[in-house]
C-alpha atoms as a PDB file:
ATOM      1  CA  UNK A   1      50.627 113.137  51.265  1.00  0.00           C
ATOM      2  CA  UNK A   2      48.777 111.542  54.065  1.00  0.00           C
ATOM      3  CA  UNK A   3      45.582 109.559  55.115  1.00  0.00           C
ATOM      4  CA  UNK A   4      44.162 112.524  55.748  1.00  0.00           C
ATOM      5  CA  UNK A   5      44.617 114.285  53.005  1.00  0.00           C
ATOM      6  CA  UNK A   6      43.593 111.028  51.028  1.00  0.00           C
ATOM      7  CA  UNK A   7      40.421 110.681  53.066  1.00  0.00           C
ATOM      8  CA  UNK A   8      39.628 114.216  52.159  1.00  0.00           C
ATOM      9  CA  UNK A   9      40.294 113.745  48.755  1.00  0.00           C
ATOM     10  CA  UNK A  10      37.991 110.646  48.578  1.00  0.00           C
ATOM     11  CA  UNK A  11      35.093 112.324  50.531  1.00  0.00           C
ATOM     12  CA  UNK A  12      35.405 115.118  47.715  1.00  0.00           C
ATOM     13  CA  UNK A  13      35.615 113.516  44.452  1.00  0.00           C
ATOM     14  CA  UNK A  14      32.964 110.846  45.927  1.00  0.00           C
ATOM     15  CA  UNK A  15      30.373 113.947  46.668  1.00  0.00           C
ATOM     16  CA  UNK A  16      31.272 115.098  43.057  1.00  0.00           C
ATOM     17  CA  UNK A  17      30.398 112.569  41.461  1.00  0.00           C
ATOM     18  CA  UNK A  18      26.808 112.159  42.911  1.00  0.00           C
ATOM     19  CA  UNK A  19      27.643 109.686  46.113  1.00  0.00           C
ATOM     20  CA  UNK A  20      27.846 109.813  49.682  1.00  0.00           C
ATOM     21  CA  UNK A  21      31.677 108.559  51.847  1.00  0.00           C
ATOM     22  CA  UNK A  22      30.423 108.356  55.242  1.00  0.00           C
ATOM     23  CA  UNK A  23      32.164 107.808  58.192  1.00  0.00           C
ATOM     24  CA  UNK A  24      31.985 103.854  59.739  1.00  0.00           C
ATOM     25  CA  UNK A  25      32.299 103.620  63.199  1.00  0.00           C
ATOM     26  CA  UNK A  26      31.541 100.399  64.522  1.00  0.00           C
ATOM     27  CA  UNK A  27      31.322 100.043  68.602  1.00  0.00           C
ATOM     28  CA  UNK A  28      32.187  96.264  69.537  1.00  0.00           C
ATOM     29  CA  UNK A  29      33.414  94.971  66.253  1.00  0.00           C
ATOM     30  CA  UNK A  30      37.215  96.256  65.590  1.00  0.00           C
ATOM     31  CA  UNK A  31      39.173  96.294  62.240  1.00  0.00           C
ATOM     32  CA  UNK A  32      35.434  97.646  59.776  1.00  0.00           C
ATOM     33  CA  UNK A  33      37.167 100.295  57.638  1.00  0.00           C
ATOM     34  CA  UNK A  34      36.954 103.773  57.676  1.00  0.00           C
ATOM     35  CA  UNK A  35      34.323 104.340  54.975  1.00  0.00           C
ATOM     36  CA  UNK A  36      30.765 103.467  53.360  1.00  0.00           C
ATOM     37  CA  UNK A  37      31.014 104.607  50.004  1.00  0.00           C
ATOM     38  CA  UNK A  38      27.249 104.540  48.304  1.00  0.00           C
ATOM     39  CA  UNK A  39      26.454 105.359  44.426  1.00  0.00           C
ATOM     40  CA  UNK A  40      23.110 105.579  43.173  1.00  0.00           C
ATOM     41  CA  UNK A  41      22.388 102.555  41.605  1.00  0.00           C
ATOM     42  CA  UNK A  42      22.945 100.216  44.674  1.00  0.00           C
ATOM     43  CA  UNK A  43      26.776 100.793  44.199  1.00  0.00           C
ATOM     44  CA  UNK A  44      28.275 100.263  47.480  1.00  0.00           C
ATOM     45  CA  UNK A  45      32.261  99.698  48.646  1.00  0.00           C
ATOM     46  CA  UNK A  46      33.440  99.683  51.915  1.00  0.00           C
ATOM     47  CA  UNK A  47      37.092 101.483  52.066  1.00  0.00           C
ATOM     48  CA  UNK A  48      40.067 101.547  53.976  1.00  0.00           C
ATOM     49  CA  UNK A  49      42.290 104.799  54.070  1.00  0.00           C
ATOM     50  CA  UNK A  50      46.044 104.098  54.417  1.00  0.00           C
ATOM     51  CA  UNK A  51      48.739 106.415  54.604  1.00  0.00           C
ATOM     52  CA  UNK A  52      51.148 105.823  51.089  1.00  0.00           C
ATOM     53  CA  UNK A  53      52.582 102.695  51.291  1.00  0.00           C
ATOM     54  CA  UNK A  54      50.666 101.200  54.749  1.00  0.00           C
ATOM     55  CA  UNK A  55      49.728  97.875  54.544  1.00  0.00           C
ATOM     56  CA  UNK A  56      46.197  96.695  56.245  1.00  0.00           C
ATOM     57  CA  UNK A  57      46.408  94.796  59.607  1.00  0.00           C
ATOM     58  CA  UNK A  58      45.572  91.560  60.018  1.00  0.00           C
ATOM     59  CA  UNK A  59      41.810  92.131  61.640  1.00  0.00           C
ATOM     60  CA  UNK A  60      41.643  94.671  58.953  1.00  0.00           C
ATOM     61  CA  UNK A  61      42.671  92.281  55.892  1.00  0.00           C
ATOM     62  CA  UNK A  62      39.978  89.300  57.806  1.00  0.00           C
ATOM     63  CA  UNK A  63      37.358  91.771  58.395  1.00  0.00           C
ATOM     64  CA  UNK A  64      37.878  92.426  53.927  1.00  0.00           C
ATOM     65  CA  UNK A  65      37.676  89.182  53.258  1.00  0.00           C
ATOM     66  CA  UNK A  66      34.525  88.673  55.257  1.00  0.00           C
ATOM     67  CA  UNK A  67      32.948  91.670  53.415  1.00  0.00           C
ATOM     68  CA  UNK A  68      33.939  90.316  50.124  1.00  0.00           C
ATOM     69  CA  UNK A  69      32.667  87.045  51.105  1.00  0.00           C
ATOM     70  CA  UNK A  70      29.285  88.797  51.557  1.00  0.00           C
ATOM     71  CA  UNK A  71      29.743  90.248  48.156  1.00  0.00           C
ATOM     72  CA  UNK A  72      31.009  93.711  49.004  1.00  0.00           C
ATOM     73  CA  UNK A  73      34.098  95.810  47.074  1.00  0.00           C
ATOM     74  CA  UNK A  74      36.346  96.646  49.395  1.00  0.00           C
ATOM     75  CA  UNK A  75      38.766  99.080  48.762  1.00  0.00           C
ATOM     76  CA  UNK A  76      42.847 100.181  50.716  1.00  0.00           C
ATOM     77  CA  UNK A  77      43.102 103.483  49.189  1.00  0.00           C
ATOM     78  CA  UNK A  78      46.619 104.989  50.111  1.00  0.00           C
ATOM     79  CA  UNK A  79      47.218 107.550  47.237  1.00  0.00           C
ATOM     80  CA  UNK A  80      44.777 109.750  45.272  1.00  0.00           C
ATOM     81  CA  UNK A  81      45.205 107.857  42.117  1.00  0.00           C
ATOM     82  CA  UNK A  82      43.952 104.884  44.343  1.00  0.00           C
ATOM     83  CA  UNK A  83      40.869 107.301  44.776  1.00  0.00           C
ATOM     84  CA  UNK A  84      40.750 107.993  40.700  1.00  0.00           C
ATOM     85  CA  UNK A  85      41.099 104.039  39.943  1.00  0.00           C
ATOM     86  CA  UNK A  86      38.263 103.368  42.462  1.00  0.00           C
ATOM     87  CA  UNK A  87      35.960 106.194  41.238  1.00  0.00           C
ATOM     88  CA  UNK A  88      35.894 104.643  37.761  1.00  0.00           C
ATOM     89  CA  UNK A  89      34.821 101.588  38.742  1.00  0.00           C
ATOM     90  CA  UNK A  90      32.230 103.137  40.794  1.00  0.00           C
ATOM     91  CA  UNK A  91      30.790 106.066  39.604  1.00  0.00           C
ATOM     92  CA  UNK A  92      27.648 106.573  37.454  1.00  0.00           C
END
């Protein structure tokens, strides 16, 4: 298992279950992660894709904190039971 394979497995449980895992690409402000998750509902996390056992850097663990601050989930998903546990908190 990789990110990769964990990213894909996110973006296909989250479209089975109803929501949307885009891509977040943000020009001129480093360290957003990787993906906007949205639920209906208003349900929104912000997630970061890992390999197994990768830990977030440190723009990456201040740029969490300052979404959390702001009252957003944020999510490291490194495994697919990471993407289980966070789609049962999330989904409809």
């Amino acid at each position: 298992m990789n990110e990769v394979s964990v990213e894909k497995r996110l973006k296909k449980k989250v479209n089975e279950n109803g929501g949307l895992a885009l891509k977040l690409v943000s020009p001129g402000f480093a360290g957003v992660p990787d993906r906007l998750v949205l639920f209906h509902g208003s349900r929104i996390a912000f997630v970061e894709l890992k390999a197994p056992a990768k830990r977030l850097r440190a723009l990456q663990q201040k740029r969490k904190k300052q979404l959390e601050a702001l009252g957003f989930k944020v999510y490291k998903i490194d495994s697919y039971e990471a993407v289980d546990r966070m789609l049962e908190e999330m989904s409809p």
